[in-house]
PDB file of N, CA and C in Angstrom:
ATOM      1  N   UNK A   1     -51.358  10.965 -22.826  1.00  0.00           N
ATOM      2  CA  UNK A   1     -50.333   9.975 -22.575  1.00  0.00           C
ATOM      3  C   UNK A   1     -49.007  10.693 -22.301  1.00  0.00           C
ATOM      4  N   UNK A   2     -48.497  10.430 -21.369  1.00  0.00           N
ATOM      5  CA  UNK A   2     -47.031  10.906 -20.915  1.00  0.00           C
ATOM      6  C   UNK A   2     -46.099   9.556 -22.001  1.00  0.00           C
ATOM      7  N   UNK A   3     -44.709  10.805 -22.177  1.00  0.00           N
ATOM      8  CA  UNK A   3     -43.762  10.079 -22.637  1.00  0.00           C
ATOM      9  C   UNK A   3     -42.748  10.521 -21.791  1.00  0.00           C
ATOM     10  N   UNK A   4     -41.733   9.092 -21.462  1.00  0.00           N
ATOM     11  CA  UNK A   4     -40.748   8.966 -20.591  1.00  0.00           C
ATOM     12  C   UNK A   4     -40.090   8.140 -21.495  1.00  0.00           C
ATOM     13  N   UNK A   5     -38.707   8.462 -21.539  1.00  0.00           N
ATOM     14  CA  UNK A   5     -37.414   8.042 -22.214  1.00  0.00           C
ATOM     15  C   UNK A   5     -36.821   6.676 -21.232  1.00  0.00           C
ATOM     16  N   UNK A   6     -36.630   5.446 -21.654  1.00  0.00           N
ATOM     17  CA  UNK A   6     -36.544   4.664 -20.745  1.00  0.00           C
ATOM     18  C   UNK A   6     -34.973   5.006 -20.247  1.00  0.00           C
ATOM     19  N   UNK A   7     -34.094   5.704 -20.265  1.00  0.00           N
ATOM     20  CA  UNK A   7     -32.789   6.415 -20.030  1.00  0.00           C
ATOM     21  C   UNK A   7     -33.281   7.073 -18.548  1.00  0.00           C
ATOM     22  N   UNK A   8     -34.495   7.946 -18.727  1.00  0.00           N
ATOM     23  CA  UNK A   8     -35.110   8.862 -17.674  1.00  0.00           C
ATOM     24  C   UNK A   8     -35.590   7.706 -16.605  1.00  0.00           C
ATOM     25  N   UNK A   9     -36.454   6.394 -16.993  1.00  0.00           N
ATOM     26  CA  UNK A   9     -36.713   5.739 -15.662  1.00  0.00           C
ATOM     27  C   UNK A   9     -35.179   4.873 -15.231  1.00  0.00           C
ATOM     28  N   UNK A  10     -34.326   4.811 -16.420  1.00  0.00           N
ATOM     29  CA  UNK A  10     -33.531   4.036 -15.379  1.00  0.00           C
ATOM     30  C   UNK A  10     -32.610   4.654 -14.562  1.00  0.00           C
ATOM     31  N   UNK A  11     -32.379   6.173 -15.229  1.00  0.00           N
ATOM     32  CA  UNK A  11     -31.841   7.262 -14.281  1.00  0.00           C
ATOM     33  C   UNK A  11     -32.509   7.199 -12.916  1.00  0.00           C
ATOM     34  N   UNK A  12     -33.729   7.333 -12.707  1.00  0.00           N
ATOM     35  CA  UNK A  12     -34.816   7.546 -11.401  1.00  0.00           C
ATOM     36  C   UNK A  12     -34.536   6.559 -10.556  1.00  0.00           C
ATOM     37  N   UNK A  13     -34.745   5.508 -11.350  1.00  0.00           N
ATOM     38  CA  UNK A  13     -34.519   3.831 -10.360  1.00  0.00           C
ATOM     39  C   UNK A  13     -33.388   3.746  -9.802  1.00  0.00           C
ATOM     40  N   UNK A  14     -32.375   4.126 -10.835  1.00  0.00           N
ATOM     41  CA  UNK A  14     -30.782   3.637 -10.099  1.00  0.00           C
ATOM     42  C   UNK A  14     -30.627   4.597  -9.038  1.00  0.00           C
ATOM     43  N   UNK A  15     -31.122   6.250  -9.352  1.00  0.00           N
ATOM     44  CA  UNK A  15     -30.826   7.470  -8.070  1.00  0.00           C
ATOM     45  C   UNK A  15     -31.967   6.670  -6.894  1.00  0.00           C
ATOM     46  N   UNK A  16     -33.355   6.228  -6.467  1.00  0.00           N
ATOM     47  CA  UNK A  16     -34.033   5.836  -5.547  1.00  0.00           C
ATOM     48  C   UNK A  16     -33.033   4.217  -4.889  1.00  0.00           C
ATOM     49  N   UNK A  17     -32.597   3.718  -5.492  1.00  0.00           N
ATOM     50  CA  UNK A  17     -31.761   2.404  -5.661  1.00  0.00           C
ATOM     51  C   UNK A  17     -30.087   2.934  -4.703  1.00  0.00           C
ATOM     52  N   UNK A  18     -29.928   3.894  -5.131  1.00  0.00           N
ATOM     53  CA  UNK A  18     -28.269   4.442  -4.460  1.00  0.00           C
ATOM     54  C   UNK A  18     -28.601   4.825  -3.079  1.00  0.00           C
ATOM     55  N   UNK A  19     -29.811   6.034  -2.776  1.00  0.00           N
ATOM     56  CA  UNK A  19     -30.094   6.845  -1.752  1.00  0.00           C
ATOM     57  C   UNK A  19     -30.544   5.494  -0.958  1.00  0.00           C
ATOM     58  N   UNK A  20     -31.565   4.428  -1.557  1.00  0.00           N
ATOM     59  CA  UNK A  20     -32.252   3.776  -0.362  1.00  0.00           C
ATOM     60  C   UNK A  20     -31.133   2.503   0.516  1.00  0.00           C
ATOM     61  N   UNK A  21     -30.340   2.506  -0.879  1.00  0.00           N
ATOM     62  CA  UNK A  21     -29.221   1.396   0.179  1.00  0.00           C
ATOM     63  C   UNK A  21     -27.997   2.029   1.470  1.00  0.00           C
ATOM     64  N   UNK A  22     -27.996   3.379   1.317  1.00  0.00           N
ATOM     65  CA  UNK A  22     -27.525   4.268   1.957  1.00  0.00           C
ATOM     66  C   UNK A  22     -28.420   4.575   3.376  1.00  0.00           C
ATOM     67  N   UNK A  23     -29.449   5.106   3.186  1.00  0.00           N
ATOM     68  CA  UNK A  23     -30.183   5.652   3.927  1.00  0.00           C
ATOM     69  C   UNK A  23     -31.669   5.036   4.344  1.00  0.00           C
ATOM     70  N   UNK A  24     -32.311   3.388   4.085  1.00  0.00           N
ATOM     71  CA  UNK A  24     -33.559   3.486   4.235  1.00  0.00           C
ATOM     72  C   UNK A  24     -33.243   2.345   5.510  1.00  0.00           C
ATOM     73  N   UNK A  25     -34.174   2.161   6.352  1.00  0.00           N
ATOM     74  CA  UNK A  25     -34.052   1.194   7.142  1.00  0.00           C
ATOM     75  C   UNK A  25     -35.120   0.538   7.192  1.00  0.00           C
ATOM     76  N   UNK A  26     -35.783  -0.825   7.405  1.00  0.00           N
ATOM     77  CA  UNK A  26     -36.426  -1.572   6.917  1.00  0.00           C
ATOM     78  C   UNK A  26     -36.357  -1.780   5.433  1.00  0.00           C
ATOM     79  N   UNK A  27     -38.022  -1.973   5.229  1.00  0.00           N
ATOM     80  CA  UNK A  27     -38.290  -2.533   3.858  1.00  0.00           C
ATOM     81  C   UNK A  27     -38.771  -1.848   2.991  1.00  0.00           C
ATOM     82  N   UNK A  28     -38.461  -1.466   1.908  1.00  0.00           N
ATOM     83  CA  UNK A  28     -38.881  -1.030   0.569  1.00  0.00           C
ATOM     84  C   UNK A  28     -39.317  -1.432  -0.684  1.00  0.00           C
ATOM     85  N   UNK A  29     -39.794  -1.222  -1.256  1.00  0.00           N
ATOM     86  CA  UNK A  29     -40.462  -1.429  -2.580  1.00  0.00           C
ATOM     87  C   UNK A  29     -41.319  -0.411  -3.383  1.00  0.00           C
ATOM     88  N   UNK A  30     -40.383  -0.520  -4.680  1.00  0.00           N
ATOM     89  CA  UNK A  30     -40.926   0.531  -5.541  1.00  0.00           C
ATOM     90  C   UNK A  30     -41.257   0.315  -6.853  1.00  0.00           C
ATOM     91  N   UNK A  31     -42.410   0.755  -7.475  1.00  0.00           N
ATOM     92  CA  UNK A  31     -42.720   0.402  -8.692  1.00  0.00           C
ATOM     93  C   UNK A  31     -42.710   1.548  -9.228  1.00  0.00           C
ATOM     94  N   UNK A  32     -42.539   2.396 -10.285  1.00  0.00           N
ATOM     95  CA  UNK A  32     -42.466   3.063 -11.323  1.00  0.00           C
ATOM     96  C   UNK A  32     -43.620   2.971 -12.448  1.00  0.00           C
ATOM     97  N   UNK A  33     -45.145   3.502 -12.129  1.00  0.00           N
ATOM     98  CA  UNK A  33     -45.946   3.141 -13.344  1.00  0.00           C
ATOM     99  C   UNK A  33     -46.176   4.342 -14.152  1.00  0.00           C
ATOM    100  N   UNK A  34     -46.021   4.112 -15.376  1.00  0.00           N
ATOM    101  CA  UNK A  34     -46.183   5.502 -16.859  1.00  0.00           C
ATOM    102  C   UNK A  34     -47.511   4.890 -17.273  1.00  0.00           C
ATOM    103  N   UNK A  35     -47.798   6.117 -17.879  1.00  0.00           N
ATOM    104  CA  UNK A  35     -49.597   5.286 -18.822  1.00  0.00           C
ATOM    105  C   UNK A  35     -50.035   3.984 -18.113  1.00  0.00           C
ATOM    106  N   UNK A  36     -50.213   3.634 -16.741  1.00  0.00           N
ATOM    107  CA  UNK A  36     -51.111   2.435 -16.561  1.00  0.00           C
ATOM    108  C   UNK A  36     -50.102   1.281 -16.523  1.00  0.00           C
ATOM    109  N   UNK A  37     -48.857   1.159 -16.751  1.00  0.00           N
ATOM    110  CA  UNK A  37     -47.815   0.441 -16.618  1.00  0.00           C
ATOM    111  C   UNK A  37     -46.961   0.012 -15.647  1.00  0.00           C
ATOM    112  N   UNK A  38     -46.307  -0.980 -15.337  1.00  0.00           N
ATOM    113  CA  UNK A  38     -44.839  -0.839 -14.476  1.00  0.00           C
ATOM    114  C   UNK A  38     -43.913  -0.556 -15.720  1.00  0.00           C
ATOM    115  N   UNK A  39     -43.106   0.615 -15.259  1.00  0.00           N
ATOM    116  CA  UNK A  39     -42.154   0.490 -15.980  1.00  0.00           C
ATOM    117  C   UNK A  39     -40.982   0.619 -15.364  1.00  0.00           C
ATOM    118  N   UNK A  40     -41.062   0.292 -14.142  1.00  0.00           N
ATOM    119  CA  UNK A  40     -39.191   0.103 -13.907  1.00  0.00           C
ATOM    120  C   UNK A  40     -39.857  -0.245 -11.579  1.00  0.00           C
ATOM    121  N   UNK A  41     -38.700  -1.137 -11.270  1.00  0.00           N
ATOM    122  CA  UNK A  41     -39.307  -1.131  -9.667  1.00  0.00           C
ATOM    123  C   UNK A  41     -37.761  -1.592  -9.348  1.00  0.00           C
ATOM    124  N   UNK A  42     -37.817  -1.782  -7.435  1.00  0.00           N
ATOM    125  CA  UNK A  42     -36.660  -1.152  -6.929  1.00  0.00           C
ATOM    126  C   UNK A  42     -37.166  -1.653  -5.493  1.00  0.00           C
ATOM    127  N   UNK A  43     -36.576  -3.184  -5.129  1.00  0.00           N
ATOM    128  CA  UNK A  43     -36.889  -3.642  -3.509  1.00  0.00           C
ATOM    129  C   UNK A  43     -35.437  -3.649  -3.202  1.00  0.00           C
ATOM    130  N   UNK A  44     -35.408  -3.499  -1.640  1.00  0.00           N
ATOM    131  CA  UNK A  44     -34.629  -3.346  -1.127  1.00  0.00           C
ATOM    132  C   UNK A  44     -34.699  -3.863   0.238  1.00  0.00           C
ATOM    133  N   UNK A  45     -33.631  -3.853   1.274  1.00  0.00           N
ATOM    134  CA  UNK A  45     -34.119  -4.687   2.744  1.00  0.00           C
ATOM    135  C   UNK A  45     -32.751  -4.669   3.656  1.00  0.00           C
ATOM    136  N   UNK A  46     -33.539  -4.136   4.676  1.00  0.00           N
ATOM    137  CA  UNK A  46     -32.472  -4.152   6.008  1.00  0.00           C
ATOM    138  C   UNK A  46     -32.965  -5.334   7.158  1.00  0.00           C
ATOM    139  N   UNK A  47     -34.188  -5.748   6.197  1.00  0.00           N
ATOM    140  CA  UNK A  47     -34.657  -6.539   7.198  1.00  0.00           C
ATOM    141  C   UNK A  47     -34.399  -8.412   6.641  1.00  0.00           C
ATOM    142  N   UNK A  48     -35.892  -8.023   6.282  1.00  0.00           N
ATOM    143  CA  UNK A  48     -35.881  -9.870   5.626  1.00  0.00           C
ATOM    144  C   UNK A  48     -35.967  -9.589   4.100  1.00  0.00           C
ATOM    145  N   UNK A  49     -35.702  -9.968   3.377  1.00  0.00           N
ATOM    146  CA  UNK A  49     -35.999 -10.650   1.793  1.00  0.00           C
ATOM    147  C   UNK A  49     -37.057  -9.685   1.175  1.00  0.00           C
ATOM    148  N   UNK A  50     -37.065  -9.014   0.447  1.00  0.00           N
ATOM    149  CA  UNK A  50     -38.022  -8.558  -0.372  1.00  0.00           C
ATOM    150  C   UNK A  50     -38.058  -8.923  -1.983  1.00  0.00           C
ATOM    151  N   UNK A  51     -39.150  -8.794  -2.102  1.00  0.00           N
ATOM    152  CA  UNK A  51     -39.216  -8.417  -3.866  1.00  0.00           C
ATOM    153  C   UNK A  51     -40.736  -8.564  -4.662  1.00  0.00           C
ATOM    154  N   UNK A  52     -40.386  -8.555  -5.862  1.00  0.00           N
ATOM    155  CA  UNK A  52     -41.693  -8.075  -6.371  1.00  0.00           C
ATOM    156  C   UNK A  52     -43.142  -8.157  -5.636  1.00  0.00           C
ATOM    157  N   UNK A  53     -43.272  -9.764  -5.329  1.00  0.00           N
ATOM    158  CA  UNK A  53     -44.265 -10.445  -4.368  1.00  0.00           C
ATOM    159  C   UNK A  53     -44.501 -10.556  -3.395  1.00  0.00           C
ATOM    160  N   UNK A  54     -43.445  -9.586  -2.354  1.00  0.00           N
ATOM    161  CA  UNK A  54     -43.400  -9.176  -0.818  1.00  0.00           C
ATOM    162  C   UNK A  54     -45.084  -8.226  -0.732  1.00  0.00           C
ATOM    163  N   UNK A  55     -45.499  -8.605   0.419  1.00  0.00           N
ATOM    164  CA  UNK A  55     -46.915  -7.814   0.765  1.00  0.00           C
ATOM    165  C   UNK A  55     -46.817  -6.966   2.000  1.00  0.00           C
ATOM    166  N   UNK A  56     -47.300  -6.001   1.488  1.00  0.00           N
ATOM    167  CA  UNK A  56     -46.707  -4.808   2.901  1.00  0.00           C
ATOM    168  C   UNK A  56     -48.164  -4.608   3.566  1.00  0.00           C
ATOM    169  N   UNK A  57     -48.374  -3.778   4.535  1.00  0.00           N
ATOM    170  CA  UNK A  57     -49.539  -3.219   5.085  1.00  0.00           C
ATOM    171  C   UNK A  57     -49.539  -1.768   4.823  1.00  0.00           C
ATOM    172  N   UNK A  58     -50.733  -1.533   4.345  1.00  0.00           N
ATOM    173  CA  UNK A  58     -50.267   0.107   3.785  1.00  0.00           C
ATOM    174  C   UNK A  58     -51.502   0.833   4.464  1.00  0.00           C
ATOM    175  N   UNK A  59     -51.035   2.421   5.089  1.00  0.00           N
ATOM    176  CA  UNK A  59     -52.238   3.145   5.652  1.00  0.00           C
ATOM    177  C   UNK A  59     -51.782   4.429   5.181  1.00  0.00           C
ATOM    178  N   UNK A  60     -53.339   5.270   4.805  1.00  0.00           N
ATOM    179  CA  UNK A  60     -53.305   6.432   4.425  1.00  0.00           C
ATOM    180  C   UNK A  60     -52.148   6.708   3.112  1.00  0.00           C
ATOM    181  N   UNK A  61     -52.167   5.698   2.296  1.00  0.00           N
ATOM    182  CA  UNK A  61     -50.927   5.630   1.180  1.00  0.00           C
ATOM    183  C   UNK A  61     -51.709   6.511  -0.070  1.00  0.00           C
ATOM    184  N   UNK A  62     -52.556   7.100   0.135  1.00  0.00           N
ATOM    185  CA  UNK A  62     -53.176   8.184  -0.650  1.00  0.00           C
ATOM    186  C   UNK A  62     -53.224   9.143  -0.921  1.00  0.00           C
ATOM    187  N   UNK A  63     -52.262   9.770   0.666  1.00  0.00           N
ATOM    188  CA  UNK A  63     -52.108  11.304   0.664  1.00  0.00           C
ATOM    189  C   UNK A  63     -50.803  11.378   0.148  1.00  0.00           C
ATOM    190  N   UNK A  64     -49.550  10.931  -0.174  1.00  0.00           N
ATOM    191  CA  UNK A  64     -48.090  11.094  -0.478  1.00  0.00           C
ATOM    192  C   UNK A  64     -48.948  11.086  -2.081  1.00  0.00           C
ATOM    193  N   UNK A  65     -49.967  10.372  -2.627  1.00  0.00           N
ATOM    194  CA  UNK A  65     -49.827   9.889  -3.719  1.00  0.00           C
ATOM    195  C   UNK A  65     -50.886  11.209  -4.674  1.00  0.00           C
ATOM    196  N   UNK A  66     -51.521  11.686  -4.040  1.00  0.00           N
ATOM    197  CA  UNK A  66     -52.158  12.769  -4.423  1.00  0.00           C
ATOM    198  C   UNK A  66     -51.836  14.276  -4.057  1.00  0.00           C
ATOM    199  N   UNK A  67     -50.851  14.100  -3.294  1.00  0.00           N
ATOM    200  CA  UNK A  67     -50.570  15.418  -2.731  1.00  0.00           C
ATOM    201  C   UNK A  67     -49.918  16.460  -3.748  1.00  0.00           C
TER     202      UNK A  67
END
């Protein structure tokens, strides 16, 4: 079991949260999972409306995630 200080995810969230309103174009969404969990997430939008329940199309989202 990993331990994460919830100080450490809200550090992470707010730094992915600063950079992506700066720099992302379209749509984003981020979840944060520890041990099997959400523990902290982060939508964002240059486009339309996002959030928790927004559904994206995802390809090859396996290799960023195992690499």
């Amino acid at each position: 079991m990993v331990r994460v200080s919830i100080i450490a995810i809200a550090t992470f969230i707010d730094t992915v949260a600063r950079t992506a309103e700066l720099e992302a174009t379209g749509n984003l969404s981020l979840v944060l999972i520890v041990n099997g969990k959400a523990a902290g997430s982060f939508h964002t939008s240059s486009l339309s409306p996002v959030d928790g329940s927004s559904v994206y199309q995802v390809a090859s989202l396996g290799k960023q995630i195992t690499a």
